[in-house]
Every structure is written in structure tokens, then in C-alpha cells.
PDB file of N, CA and C in Angstrom:
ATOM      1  N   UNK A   1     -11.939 -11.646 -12.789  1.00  0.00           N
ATOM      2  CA  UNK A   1     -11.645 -11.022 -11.511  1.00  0.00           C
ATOM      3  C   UNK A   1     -11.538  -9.520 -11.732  1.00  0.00           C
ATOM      4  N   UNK A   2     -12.551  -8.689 -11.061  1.00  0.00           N
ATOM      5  CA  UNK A   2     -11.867  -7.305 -10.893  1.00  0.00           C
ATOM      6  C   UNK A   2     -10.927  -6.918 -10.724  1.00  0.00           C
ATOM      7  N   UNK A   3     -10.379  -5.576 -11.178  1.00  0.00           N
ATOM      8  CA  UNK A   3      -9.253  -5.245 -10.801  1.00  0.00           C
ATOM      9  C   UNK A   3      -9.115  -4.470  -9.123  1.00  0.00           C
ATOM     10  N   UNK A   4     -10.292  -4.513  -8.489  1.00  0.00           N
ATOM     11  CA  UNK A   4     -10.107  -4.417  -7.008  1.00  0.00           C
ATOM     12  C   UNK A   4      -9.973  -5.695  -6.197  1.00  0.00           C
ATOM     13  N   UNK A   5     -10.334  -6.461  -6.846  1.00  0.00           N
ATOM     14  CA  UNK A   5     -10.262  -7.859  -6.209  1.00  0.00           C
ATOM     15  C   UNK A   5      -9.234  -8.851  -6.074  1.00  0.00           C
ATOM     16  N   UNK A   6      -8.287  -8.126  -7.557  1.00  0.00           N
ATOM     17  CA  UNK A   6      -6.822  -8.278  -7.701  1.00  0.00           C
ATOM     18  C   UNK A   6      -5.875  -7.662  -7.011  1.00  0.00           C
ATOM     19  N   UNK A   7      -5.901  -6.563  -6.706  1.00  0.00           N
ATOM     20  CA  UNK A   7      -5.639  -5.875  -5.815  1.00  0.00           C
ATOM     21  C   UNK A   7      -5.935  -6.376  -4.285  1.00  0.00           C
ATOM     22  N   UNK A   8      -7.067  -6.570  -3.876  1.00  0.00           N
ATOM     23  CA  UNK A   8      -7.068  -6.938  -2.748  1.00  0.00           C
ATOM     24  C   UNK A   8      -6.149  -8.596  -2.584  1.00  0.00           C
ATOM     25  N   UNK A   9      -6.338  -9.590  -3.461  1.00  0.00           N
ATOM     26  CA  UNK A   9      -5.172 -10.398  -3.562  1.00  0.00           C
ATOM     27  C   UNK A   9      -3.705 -10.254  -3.358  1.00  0.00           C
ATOM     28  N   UNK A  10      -3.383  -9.192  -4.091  1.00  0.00           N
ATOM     29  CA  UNK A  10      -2.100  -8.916  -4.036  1.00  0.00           C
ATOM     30  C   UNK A  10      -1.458  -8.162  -2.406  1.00  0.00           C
ATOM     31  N   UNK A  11      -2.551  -7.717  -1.720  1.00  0.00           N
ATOM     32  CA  UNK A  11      -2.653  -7.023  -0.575  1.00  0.00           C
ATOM     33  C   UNK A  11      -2.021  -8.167   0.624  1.00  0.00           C
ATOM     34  N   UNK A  12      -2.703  -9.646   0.033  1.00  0.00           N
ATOM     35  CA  UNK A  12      -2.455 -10.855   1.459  1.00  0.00           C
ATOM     36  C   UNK A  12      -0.874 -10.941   1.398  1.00  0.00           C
ATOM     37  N   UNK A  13      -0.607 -10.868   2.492  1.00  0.00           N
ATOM     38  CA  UNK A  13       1.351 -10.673   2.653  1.00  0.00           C
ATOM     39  C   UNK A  13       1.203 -12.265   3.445  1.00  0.00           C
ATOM     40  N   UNK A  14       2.892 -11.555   4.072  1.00  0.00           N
ATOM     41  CA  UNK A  14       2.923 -13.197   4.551  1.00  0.00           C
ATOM     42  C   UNK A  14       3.058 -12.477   6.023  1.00  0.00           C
ATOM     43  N   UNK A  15       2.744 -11.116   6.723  1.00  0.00           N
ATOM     44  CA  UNK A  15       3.044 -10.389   7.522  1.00  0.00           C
ATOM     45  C   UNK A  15       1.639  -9.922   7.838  1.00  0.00           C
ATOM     46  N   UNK A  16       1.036 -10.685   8.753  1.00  0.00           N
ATOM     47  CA  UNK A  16      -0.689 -10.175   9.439  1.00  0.00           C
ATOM     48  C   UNK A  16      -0.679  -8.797   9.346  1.00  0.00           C
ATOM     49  N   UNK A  17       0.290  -7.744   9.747  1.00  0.00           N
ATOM     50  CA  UNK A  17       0.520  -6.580  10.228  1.00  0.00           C
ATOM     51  C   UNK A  17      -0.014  -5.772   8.957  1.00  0.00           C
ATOM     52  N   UNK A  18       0.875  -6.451   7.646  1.00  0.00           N
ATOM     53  CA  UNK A  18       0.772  -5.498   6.150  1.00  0.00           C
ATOM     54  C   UNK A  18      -0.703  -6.322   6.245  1.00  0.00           C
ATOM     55  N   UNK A  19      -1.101  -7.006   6.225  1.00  0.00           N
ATOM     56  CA  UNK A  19      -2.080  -7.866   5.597  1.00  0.00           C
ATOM     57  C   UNK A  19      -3.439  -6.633   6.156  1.00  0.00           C
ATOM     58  N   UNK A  20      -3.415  -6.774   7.350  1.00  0.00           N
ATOM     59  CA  UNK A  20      -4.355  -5.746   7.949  1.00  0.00           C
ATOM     60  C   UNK A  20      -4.276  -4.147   7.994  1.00  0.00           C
ATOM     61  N   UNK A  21      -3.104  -3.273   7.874  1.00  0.00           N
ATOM     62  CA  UNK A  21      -3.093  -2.287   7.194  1.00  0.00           C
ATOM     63  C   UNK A  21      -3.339  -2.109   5.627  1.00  0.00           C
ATOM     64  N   UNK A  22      -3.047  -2.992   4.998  1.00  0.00           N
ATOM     65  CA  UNK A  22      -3.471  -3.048   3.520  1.00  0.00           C
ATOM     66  C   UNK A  22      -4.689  -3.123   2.768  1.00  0.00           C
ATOM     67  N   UNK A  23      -5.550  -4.184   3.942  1.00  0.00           N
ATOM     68  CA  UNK A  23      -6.680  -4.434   3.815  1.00  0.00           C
ATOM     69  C   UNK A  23      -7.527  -2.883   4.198  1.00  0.00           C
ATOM     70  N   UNK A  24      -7.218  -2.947   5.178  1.00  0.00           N
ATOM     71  CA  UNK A  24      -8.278  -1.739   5.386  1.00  0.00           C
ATOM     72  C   UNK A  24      -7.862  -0.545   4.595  1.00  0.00           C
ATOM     73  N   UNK A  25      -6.644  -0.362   4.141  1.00  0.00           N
ATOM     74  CA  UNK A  25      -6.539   1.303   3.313  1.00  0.00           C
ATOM     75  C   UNK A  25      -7.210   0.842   1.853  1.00  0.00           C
ATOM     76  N   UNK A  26      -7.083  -0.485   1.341  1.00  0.00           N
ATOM     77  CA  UNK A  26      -7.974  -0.463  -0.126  1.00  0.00           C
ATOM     78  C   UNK A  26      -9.411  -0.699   0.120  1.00  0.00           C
ATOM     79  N   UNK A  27      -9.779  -1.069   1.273  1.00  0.00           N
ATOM     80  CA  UNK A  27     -11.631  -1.160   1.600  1.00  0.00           C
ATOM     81  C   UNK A  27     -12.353   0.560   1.625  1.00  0.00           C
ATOM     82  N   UNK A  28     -10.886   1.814   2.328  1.00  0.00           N
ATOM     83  CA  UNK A  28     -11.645   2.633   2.540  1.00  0.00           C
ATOM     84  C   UNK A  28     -11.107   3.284   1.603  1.00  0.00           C
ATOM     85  N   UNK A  29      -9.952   3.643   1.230  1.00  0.00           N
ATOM     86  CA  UNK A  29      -9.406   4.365   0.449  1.00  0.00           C
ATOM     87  C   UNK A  29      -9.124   3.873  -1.440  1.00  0.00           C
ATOM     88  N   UNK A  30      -8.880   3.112  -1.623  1.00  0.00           N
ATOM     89  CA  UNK A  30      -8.480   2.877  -3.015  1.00  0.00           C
ATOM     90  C   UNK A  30      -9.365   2.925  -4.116  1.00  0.00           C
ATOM     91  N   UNK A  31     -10.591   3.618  -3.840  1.00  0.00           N
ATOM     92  CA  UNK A  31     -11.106   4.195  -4.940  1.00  0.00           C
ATOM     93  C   UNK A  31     -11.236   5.326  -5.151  1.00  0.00           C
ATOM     94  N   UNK A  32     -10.756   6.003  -4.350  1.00  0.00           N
ATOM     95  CA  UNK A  32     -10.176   7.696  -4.159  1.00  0.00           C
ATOM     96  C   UNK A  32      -9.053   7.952  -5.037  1.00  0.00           C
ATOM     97  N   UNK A  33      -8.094   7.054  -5.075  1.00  0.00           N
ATOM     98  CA  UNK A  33      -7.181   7.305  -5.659  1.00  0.00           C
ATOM     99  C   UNK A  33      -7.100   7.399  -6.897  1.00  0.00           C
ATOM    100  N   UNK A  34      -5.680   8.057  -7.705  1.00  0.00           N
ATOM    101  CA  UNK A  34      -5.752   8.299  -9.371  1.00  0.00           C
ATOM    102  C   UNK A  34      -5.280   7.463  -9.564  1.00  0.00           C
ATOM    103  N   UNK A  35      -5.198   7.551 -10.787  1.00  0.00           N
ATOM    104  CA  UNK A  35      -4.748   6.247 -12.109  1.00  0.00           C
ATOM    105  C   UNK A  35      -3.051   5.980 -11.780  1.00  0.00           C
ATOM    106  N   UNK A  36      -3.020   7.200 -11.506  1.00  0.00           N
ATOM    107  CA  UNK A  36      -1.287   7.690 -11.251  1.00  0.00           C
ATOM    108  C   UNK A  36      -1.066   7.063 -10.063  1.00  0.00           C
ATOM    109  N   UNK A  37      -1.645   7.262  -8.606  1.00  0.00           N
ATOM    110  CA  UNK A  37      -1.214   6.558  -7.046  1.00  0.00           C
ATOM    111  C   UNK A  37      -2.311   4.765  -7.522  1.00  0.00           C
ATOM    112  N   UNK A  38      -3.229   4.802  -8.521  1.00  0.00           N
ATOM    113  CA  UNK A  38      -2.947   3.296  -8.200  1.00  0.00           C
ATOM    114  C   UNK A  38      -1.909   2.601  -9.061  1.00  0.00           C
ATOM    115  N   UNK A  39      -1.015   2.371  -9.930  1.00  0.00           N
ATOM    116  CA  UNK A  39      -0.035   2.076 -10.401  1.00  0.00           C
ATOM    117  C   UNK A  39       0.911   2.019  -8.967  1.00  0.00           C
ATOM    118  N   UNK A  40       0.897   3.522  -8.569  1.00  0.00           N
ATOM    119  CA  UNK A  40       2.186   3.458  -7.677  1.00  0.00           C
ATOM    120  C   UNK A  40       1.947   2.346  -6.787  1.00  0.00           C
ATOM    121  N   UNK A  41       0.708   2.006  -6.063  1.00  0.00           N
ATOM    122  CA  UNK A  41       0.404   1.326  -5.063  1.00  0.00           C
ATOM    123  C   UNK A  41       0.413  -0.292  -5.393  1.00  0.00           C
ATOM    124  N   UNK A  42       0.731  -0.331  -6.906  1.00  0.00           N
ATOM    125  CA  UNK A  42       0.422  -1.992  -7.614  1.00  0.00           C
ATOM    126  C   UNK A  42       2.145  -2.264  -7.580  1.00  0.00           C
ATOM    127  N   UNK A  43       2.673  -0.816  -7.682  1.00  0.00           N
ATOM    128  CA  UNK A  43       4.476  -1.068  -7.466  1.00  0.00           C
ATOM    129  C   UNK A  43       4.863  -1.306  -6.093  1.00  0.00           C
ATOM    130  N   UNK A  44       3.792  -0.910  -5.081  1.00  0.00           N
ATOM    131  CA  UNK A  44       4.220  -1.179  -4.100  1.00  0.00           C
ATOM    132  C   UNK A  44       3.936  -2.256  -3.660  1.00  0.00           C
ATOM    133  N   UNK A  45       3.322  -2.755  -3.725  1.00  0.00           N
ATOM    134  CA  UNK A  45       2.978  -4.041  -3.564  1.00  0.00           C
ATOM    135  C   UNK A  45       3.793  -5.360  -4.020  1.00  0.00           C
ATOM    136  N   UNK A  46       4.277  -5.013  -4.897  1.00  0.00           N
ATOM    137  CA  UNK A  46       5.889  -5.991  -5.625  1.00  0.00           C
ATOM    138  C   UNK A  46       7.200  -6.012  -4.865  1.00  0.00           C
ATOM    139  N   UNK A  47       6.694  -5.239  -3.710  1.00  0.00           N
ATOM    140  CA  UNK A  47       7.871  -5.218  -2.518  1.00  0.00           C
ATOM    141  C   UNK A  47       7.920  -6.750  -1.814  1.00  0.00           C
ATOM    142  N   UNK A  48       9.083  -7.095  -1.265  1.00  0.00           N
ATOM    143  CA  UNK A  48       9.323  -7.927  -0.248  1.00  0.00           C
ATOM    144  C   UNK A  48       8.604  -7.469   1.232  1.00  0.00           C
ATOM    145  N   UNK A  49       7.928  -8.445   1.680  1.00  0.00           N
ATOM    146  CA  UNK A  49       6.949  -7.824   3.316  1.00  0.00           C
ATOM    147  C   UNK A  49       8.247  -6.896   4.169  1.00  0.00           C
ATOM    148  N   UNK A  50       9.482  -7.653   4.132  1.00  0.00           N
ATOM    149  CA  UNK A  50      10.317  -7.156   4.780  1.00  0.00           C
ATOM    150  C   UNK A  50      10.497  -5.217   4.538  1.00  0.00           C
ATOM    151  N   UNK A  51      10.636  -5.334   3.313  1.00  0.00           N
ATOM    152  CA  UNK A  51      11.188  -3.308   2.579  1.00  0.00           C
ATOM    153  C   UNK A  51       9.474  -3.426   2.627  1.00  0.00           C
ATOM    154  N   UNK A  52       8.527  -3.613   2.456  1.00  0.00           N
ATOM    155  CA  UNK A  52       7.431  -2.634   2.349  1.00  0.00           C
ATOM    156  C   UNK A  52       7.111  -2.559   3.514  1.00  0.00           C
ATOM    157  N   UNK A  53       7.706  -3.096   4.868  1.00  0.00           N
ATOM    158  CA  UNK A  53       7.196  -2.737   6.329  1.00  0.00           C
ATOM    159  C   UNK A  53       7.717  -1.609   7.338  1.00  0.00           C
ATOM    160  N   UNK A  54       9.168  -1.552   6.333  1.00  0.00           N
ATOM    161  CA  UNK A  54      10.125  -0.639   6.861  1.00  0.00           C
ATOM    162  C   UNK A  54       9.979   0.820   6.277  1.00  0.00           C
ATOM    163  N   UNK A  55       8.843   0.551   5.427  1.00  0.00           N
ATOM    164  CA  UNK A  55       8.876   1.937   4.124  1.00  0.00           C
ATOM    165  C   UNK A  55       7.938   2.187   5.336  1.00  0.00           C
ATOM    166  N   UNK A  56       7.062   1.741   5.601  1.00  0.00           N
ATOM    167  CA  UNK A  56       5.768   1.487   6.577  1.00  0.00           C
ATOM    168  C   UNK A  56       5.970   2.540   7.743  1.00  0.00           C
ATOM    169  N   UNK A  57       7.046   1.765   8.384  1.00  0.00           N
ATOM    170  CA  UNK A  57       7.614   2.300   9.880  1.00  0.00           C
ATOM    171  C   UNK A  57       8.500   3.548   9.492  1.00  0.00           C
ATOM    172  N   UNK A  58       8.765   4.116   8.371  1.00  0.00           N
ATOM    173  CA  UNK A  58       9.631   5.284   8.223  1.00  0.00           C
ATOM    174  C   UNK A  58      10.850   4.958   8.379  1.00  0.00           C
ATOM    175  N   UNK A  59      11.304   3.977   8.330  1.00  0.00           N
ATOM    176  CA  UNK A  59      12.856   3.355   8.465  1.00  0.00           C
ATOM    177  C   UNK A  59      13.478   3.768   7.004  1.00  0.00           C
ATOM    178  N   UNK A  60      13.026   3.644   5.836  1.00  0.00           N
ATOM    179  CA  UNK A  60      13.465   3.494   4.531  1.00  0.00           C
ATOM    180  C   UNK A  60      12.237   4.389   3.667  1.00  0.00           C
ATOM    181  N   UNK A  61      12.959   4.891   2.303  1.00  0.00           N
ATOM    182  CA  UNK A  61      12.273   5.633   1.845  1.00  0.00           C
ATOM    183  C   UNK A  61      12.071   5.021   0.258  1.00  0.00           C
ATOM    184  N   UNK A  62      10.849   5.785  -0.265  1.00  0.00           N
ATOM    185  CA  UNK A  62      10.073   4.878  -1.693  1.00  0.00           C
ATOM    186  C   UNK A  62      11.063   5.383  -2.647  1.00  0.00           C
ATOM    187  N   UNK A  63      10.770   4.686  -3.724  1.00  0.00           N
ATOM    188  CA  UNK A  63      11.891   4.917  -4.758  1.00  0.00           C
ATOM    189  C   UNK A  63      11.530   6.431  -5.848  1.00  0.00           C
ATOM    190  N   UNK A  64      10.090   6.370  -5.618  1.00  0.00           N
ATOM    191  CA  UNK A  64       9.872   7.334  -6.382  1.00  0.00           C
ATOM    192  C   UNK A  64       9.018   8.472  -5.521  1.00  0.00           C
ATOM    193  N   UNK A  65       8.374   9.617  -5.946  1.00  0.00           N
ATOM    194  CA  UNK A  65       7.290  10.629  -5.828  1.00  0.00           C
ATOM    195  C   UNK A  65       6.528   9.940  -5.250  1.00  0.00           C
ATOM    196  N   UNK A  66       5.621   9.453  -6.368  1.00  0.00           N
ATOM    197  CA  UNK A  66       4.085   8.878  -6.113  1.00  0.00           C
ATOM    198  C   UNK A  66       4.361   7.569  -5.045  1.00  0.00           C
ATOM    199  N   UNK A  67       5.469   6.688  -4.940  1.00  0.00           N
ATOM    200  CA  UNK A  67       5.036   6.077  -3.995  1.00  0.00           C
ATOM    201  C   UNK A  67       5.464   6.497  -2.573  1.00  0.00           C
ATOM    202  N   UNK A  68       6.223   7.733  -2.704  1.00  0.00           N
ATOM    203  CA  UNK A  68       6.656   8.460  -1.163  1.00  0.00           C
ATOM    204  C   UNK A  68       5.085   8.745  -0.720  1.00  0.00           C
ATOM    205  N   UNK A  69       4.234   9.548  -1.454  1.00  0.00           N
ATOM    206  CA  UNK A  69       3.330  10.017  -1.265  1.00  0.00           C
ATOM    207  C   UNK A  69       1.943   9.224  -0.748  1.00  0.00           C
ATOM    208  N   UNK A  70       2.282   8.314  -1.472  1.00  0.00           N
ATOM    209  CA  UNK A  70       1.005   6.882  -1.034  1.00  0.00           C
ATOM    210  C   UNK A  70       1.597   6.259   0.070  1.00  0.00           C
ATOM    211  N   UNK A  71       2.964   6.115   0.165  1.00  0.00           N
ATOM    212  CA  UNK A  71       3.461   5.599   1.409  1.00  0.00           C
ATOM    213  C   UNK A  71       3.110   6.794   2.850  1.00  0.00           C
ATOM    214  N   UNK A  72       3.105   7.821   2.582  1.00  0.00           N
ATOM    215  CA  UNK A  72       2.226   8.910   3.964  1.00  0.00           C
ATOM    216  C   UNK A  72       1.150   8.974   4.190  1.00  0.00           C
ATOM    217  N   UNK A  73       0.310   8.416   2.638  1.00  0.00           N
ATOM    218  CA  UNK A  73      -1.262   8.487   3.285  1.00  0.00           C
ATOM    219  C   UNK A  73      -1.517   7.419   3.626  1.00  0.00           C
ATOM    220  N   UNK A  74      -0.568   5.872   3.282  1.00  0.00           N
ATOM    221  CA  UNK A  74      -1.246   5.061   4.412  1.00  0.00           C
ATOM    222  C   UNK A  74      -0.999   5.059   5.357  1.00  0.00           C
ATOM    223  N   UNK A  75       0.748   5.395   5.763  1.00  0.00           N
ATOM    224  CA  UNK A  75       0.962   5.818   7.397  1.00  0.00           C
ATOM    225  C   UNK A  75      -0.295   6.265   8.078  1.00  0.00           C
ATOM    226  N   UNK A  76      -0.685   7.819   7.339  1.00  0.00           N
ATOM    227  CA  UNK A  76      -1.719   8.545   7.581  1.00  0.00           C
ATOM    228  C   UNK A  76      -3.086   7.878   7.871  1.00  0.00           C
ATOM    229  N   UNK A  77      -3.388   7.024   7.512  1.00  0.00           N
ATOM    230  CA  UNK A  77      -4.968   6.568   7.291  1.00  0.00           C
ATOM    231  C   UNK A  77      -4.915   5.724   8.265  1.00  0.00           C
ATOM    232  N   UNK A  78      -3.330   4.775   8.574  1.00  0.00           N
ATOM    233  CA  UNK A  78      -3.625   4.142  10.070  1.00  0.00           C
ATOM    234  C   UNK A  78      -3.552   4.861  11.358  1.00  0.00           C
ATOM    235  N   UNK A  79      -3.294   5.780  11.498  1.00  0.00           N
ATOM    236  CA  UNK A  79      -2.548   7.242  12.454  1.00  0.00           C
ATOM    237  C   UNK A  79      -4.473   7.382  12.851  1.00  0.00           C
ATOM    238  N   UNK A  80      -5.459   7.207  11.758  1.00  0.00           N
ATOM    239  CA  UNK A  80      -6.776   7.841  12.153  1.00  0.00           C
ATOM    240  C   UNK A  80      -7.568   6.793  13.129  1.00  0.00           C
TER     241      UNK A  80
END
């Protein structure tokens, strides 16, 4: 299995909402990214649907830099 294909696995939530924002930011975006925001984005993904929806909605904030930062450009990329 690729490691985009693993990724896109890890993407299916149990929340249609993440499932379909997730999907589409690694179809258009996740090969843009560095070595550095994809790690962050493989940490984000180890979230509960519940905290990674609220990081989502701006309710709660990432634990680190890199995933504050990946957490605005997907805000960002659904905003387009």
C-alpha cells in the first residue's frame, strides 16, 4: 500500500463531515506538503472525530506549530 493510500485510509472517520473535508484536502493538497506538515497531518489524524472537528470549527487549538498551521490551511482550502 502506498503511503498516500494509507493516508487516505486513515482519512475515513466515523464523521461524513471529516470524512469529506479530509478527502478532498489530501486529493488536492497533500502532495504539496513537507515532510514536516505530513507527519503533522499523520498526528492529526490520531485524533478522536470528536477533538479533530472542534480543532476544525476553531473551538480548540493544535498541540503544536505545525499542526496549528495545517489545521488553517485546511480550514483554508474548505473556505475556497
Amino acid at each position: 500500500m502506498s503511503e498516500k493510500a494509507r493516508i487516505r485510509w486513515l482519512c475515513r472517520r466515523g464523521m461524513k463531515e471529516l470524512d469529506v473535508l479530509l478527502e478532498r484536502f489530501v486529493n488536492s493538497d497533500y502532495d504539496s506538503l513537507s515532510a514536516a506538515q505530513h507527519e503533522a497531518f499523520v498526528n492529526l489524524l490520531h485524533y478522536e472525530d470528536p477533538d479533530l472537528w472542534v480543532l476544525f470549527m476553531g473551538r480548540a487549538e493544535a498541540e503544536t506549530p505545525e499542526q496549528a498551521e495545517l489545521v488553517e490551511r485546511i480550514r483554508e482550502f474548505e473556505r475556497v
